[in-house]
PDB file of N, CA and C in Angstrom:
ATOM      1  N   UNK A   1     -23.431  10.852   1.005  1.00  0.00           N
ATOM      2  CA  UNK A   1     -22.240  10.064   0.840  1.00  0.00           C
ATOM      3  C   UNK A   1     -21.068  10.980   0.519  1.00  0.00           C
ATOM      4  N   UNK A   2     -19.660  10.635   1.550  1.00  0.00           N
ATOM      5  CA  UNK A   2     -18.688  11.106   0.815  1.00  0.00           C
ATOM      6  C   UNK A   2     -18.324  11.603  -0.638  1.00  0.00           C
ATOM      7  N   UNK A   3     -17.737  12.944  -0.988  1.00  0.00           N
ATOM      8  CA  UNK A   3     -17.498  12.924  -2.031  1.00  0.00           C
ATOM      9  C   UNK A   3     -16.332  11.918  -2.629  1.00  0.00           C
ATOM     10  N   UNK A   4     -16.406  11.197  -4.207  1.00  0.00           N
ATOM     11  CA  UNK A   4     -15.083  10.227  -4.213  1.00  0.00           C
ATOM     12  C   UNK A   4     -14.237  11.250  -4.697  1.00  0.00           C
ATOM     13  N   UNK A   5     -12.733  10.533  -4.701  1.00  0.00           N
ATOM     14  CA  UNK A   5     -11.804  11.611  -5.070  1.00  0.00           C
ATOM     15  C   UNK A   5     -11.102  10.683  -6.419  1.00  0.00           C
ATOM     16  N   UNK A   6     -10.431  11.081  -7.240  1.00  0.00           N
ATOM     17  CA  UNK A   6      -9.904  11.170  -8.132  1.00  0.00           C
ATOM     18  C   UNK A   6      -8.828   9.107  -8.058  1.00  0.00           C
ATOM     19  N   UNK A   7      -8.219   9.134  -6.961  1.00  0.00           N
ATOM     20  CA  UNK A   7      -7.682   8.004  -6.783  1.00  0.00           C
ATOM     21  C   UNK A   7      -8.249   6.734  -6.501  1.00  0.00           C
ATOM     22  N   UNK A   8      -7.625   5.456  -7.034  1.00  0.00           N
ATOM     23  CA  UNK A   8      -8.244   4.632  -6.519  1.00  0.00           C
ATOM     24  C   UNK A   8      -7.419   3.616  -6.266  1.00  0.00           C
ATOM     25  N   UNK A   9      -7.818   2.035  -5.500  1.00  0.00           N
ATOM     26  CA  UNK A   9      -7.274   1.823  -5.206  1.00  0.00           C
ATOM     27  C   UNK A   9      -7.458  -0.181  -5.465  1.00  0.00           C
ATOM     28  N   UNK A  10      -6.101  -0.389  -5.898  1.00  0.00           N
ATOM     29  CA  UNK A  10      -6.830  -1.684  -6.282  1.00  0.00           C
ATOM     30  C   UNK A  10      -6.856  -2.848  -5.728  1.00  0.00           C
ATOM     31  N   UNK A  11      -7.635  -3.400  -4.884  1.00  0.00           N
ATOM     32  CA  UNK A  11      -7.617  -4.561  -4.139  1.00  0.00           C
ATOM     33  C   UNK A  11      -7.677  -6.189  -4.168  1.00  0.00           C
ATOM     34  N   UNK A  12      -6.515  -6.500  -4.077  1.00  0.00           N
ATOM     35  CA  UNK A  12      -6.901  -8.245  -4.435  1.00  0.00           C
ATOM     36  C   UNK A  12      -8.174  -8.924  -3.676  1.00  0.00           C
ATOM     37  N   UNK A  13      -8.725 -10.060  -4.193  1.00  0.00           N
ATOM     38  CA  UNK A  13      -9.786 -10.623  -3.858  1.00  0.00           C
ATOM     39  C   UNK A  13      -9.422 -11.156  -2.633  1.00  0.00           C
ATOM     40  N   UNK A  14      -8.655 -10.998  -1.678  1.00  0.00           N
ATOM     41  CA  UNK A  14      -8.750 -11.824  -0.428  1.00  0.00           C
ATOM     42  C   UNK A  14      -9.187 -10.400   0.006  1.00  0.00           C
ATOM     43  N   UNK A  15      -7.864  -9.194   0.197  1.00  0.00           N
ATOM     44  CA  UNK A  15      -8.365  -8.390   1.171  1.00  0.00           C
ATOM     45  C   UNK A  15      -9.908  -7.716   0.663  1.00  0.00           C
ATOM     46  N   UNK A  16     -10.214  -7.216  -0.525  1.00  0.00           N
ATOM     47  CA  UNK A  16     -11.741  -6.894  -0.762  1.00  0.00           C
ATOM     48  C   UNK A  16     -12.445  -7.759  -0.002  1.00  0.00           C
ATOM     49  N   UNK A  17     -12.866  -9.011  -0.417  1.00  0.00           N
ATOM     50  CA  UNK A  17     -13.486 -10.364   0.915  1.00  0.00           C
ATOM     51  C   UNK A  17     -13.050  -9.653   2.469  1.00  0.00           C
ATOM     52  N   UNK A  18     -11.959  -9.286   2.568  1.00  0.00           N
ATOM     53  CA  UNK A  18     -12.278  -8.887   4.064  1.00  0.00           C
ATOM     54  C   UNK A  18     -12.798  -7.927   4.437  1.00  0.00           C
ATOM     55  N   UNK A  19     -12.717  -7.173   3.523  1.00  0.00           N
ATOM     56  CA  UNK A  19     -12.907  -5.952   4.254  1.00  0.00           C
ATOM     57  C   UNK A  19     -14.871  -5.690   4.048  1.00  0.00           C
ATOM     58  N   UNK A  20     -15.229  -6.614   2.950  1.00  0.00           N
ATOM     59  CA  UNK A  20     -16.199  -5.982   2.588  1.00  0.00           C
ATOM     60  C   UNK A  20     -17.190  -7.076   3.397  1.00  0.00           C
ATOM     61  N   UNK A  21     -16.293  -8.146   4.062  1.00  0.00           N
ATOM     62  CA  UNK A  21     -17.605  -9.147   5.320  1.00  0.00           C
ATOM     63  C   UNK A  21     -17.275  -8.302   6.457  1.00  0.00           C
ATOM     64  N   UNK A  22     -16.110  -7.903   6.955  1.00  0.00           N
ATOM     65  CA  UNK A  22     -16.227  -7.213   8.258  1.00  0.00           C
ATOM     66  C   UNK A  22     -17.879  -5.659   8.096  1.00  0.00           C
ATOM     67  N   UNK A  23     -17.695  -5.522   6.555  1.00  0.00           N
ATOM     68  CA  UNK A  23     -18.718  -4.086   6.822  1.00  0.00           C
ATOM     69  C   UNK A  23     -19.780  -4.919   6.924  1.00  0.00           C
ATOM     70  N   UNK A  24     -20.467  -5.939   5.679  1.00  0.00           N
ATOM     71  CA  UNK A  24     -21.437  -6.922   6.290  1.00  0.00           C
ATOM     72  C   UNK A  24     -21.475  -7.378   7.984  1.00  0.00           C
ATOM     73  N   UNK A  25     -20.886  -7.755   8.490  1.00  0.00           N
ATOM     74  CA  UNK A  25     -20.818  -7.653   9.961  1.00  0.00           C
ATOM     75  C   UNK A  25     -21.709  -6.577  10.736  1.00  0.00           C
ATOM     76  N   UNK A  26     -20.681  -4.852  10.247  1.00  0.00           N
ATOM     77  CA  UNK A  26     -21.279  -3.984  11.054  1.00  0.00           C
ATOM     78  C   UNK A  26     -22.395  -3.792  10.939  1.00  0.00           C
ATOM     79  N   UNK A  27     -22.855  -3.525   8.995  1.00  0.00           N
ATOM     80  CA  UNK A  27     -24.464  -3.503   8.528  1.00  0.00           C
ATOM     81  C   UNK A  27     -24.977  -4.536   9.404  1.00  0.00           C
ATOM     82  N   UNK A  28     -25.329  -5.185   9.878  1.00  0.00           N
ATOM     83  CA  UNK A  28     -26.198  -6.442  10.535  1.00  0.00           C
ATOM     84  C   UNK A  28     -26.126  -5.822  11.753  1.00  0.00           C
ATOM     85  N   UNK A  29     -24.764  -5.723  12.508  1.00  0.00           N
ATOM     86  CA  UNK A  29     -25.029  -5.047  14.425  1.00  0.00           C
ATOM     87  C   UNK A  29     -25.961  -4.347  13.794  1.00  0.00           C
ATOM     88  N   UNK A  30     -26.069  -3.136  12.797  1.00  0.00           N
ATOM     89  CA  UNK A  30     -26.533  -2.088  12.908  1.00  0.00           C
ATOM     90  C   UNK A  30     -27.987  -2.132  12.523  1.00  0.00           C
ATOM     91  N   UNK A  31     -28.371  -2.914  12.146  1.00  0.00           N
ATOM     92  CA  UNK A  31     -29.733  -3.278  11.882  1.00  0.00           C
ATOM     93  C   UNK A  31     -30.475  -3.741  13.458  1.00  0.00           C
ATOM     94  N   UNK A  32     -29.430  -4.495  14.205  1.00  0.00           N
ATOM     95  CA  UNK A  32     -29.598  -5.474  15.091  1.00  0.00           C
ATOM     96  C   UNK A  32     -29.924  -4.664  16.152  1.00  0.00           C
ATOM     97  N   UNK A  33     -29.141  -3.310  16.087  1.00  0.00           N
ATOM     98  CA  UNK A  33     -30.126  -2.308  16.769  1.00  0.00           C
ATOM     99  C   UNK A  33     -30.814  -1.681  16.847  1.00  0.00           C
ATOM    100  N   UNK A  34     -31.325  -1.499  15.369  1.00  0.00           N
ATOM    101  CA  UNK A  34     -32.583  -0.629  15.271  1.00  0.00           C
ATOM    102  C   UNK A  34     -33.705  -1.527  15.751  1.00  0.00           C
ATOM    103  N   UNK A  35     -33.348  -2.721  15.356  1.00  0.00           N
ATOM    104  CA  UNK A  35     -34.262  -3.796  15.919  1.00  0.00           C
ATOM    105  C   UNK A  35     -34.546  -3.844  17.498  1.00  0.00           C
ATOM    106  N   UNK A  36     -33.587  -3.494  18.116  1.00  0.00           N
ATOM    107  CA  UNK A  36     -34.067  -3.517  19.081  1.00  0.00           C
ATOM    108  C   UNK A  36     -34.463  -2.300  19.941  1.00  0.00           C
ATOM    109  N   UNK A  37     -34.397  -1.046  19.023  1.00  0.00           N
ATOM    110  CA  UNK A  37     -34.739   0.239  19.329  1.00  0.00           C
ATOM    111  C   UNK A  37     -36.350   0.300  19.033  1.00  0.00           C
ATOM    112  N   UNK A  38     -36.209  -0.413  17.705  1.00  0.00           N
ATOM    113  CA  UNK A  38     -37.943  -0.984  17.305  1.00  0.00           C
ATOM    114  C   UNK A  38     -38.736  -1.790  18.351  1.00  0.00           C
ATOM    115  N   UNK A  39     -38.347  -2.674  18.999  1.00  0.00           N
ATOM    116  CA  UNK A  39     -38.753  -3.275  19.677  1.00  0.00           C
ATOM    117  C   UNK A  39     -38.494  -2.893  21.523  1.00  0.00           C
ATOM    118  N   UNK A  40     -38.091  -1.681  21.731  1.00  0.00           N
ATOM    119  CA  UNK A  40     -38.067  -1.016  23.270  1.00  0.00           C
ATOM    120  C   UNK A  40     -37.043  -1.867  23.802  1.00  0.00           C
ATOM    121  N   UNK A  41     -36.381  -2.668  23.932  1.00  0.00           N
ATOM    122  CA  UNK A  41     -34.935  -2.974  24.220  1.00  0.00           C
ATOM    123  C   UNK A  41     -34.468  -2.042  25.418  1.00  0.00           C
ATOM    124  N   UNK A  42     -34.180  -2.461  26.313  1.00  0.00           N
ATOM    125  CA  UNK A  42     -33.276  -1.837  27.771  1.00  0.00           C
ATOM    126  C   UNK A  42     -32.266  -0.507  26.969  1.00  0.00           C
ATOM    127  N   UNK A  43     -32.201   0.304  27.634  1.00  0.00           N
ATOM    128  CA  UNK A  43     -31.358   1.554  27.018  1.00  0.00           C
ATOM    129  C   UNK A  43     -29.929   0.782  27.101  1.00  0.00           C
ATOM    130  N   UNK A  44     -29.826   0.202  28.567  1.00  0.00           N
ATOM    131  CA  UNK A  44     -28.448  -0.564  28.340  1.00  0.00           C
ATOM    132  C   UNK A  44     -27.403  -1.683  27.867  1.00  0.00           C
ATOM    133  N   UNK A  45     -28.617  -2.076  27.067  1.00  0.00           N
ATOM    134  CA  UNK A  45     -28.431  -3.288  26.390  1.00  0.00           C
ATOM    135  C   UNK A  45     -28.045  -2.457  24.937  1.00  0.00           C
ATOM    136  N   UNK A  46     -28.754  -1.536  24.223  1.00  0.00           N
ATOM    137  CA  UNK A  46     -28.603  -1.145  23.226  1.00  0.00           C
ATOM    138  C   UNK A  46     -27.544  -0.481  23.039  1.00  0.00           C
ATOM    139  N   UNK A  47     -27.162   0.229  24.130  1.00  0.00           N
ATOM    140  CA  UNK A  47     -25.557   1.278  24.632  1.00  0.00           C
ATOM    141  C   UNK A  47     -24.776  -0.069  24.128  1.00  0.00           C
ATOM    142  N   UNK A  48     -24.660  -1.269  25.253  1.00  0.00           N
ATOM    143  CA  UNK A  48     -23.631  -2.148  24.774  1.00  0.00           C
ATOM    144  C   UNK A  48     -23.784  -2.945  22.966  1.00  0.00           C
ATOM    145  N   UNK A  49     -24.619  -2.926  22.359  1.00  0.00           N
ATOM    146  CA  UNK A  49     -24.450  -3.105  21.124  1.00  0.00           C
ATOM    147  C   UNK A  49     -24.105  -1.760  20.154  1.00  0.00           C
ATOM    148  N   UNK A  50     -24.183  -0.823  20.458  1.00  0.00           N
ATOM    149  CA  UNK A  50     -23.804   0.488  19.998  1.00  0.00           C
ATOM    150  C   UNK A  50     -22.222   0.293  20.329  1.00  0.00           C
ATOM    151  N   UNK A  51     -21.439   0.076  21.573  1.00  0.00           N
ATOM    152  CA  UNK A  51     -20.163   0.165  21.766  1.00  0.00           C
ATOM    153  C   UNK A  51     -19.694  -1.076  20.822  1.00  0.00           C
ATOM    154  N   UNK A  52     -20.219  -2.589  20.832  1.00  0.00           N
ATOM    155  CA  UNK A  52     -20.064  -3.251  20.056  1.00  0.00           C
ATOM    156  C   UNK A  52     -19.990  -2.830  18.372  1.00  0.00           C
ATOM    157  N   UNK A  53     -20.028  -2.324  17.784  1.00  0.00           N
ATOM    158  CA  UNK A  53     -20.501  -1.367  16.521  1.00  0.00           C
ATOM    159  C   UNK A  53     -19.044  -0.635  16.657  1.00  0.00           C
ATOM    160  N   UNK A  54     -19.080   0.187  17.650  1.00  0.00           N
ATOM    161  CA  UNK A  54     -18.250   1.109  17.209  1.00  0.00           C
ATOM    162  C   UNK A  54     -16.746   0.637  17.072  1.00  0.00           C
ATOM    163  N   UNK A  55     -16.648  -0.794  18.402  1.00  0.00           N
ATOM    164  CA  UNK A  55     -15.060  -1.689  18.127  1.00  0.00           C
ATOM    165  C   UNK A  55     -14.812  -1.538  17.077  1.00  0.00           C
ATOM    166  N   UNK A  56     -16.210  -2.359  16.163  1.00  0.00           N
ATOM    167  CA  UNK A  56     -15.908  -2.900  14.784  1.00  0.00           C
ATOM    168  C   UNK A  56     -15.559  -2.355  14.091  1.00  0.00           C
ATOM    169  N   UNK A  57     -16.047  -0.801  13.569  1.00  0.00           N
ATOM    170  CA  UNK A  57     -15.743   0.206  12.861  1.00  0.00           C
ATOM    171  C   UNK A  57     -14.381   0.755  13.343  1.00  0.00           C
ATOM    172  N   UNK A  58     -13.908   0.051  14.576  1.00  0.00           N
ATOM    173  CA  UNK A  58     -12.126   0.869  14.887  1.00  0.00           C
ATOM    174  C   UNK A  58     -11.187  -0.487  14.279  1.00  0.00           C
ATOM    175  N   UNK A  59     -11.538  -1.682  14.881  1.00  0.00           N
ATOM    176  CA  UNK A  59     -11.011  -2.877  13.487  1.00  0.00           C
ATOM    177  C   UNK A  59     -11.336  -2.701  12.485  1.00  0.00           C
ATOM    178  N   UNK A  60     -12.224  -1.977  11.567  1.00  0.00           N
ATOM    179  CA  UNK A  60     -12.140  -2.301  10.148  1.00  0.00           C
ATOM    180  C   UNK A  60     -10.682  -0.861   9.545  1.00  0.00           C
ATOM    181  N   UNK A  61     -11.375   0.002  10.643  1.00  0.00           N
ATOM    182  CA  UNK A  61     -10.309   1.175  10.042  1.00  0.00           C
ATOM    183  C   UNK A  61      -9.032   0.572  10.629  1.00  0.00           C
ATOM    184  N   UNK A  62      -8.335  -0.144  11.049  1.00  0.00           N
ATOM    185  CA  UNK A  62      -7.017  -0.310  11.670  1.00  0.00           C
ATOM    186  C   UNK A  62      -6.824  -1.462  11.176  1.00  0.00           C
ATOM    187  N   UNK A  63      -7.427  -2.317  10.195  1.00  0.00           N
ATOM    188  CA  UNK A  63      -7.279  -3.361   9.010  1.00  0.00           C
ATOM    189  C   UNK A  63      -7.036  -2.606   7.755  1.00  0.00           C
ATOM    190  N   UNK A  64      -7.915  -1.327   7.735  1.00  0.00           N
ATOM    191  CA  UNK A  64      -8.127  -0.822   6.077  1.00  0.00           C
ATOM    192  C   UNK A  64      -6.146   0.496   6.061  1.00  0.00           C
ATOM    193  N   UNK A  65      -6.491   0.809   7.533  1.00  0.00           N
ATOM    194  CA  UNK A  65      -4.798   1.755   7.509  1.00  0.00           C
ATOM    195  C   UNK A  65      -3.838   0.903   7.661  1.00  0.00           C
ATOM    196  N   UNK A  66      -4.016   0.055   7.763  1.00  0.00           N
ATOM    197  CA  UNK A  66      -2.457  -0.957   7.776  1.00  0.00           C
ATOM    198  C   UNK A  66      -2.353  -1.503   6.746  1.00  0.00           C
ATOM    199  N   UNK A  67      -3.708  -1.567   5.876  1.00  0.00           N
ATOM    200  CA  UNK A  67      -2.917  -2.256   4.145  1.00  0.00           C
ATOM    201  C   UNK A  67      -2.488  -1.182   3.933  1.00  0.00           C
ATOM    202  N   UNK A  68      -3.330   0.187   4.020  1.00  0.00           N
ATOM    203  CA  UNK A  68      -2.839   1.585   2.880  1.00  0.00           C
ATOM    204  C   UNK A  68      -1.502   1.867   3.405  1.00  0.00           C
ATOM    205  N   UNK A  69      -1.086   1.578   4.283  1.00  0.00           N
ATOM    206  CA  UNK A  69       0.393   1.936   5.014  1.00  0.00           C
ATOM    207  C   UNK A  69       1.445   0.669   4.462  1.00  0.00           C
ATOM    208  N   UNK A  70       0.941  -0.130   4.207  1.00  0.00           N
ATOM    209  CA  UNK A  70       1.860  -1.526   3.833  1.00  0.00           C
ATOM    210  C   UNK A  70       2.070  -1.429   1.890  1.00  0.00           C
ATOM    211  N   UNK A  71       0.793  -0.804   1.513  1.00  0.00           N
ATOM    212  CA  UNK A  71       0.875  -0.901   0.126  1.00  0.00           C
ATOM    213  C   UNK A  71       0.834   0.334  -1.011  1.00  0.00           C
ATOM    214  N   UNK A  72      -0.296   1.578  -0.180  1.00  0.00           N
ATOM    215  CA  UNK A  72      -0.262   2.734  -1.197  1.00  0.00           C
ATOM    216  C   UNK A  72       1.037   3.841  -0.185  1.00  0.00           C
ATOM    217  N   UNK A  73       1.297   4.225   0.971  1.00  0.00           N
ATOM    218  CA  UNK A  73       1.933   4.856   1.289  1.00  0.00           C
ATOM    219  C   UNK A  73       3.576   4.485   1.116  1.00  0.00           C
ATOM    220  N   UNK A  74       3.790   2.928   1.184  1.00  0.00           N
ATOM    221  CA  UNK A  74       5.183   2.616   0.872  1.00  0.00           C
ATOM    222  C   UNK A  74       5.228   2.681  -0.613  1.00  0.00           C
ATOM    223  N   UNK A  75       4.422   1.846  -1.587  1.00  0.00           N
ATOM    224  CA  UNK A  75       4.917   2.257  -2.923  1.00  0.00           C
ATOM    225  C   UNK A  75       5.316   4.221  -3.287  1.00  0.00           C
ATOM    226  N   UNK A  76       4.513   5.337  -2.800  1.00  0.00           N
ATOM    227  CA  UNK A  76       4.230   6.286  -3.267  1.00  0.00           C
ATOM    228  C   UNK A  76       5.671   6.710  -2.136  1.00  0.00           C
ATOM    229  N   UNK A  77       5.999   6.308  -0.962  1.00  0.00           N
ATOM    230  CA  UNK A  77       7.343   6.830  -0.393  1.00  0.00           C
ATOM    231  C   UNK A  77       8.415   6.196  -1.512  1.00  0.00           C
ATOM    232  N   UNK A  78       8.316   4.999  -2.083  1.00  0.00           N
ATOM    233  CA  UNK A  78       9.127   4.409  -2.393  1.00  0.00           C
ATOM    234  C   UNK A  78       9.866   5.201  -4.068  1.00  0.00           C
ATOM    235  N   UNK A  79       8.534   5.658  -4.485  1.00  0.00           N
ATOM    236  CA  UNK A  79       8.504   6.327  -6.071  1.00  0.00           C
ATOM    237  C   UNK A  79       9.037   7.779  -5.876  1.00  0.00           C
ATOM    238  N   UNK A  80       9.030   8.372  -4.620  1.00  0.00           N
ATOM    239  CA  UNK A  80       9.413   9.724  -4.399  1.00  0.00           C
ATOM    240  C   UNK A  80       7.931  10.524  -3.960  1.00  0.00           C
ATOM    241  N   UNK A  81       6.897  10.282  -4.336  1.00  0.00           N
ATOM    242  CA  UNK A  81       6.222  10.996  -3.897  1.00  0.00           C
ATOM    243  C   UNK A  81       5.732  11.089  -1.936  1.00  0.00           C
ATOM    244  N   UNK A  82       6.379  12.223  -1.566  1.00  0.00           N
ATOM    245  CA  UNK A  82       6.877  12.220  -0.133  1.00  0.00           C
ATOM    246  C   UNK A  82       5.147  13.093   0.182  1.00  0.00           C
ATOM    247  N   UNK A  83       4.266  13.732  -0.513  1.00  0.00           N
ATOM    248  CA  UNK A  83       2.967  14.099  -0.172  1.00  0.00           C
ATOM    249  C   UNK A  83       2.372  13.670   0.459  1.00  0.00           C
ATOM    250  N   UNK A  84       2.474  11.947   0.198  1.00  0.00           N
ATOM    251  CA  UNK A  84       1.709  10.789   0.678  1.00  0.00           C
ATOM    252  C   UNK A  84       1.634  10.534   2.265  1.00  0.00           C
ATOM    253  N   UNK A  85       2.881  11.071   2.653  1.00  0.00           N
ATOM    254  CA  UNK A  85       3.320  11.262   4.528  1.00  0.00           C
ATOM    255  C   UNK A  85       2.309  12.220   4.761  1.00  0.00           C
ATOM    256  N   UNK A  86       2.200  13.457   4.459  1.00  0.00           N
ATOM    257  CA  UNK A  86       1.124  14.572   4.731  1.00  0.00           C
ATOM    258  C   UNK A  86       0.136  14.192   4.911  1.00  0.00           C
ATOM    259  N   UNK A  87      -0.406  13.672   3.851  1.00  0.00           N
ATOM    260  CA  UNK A  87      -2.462  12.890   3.867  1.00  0.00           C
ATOM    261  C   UNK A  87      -2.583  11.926   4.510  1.00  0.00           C
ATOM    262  N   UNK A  88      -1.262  10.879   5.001  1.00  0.00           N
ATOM    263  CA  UNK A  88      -1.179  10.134   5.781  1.00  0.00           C
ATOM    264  C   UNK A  88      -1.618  10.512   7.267  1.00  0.00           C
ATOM    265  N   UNK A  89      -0.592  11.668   7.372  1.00  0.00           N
ATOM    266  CA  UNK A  89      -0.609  12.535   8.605  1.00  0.00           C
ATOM    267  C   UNK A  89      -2.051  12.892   9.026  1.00  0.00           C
ATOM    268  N   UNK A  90      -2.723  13.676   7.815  1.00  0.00           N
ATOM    269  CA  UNK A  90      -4.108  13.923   7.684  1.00  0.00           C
ATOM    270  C   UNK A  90      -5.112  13.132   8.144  1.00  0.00           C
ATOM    271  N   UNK A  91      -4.788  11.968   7.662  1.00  0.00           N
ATOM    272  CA  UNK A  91      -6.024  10.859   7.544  1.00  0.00           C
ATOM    273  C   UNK A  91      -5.963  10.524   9.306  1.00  0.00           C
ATOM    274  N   UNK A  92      -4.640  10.481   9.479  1.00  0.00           N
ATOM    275  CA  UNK A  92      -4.618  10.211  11.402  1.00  0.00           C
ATOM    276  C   UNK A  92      -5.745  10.924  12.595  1.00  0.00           C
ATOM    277  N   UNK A  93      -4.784  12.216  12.018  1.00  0.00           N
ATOM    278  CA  UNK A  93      -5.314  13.026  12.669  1.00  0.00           C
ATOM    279  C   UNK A  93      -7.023  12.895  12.821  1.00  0.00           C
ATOM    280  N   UNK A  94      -7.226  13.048  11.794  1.00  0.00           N
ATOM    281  CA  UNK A  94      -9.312  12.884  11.439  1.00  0.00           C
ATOM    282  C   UNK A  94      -9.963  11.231  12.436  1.00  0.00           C
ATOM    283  N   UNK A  95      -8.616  10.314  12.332  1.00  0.00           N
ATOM    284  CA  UNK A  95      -9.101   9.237  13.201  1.00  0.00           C
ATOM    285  C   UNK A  95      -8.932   9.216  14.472  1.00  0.00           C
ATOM    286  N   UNK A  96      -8.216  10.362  14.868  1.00  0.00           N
ATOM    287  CA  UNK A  96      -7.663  10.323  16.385  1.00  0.00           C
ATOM    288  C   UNK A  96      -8.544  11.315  17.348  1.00  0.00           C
ATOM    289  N   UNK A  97      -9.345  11.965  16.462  1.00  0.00           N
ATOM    290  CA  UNK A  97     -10.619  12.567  16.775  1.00  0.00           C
ATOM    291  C   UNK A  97     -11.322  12.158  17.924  1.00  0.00           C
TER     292      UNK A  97
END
């Protein structure tokens, strides 16, 4: 597991609820294919639940960067701390991978 870092971040009970049924979601595809890796499943059937998986994991990150952009990067532009553009920058980059 990731190392955690020092910050955190505090989430009201709607978006936590979202974010944490969309990962329930993926946990389940992702079971849903071992299941069917367990069970010999068509290679191409499992490819398309694998691509299915991976949507999800590009909606959860493009739900989870649009709060941090709406709520920790504008407060921390807003307070002066201009760093926050950099790791911003950072965090892109690592998703654009």
């Amino acid at each position: 597991m990731a190392e955690q870092c020092c910050k955190i971040k505090k989430r009201d009970d709607r978006e936590r609820r979202n974010l944490v049924n969309r990962l329930s979601r993926i946990e389940g595809q992702v079971r849903g294919i071992r299941n069917m890796i367990e069970n010999d499943a068509y290679c191409t059937d499992v490819l398309t639940q694998v691509s299915a998986v991976g949507a999800a994991l590009n909606a959860f990150n493009r739900a989870l960067l649009e709060n941090h952009i709406k709520s920790c990067v504008y407060d921390d532009i807003k307070n002066g701390k201009d760093e926050t553009v950099d790791e911003l920058i950072s965090v892109l980059q690592k998703l654009m991978k």
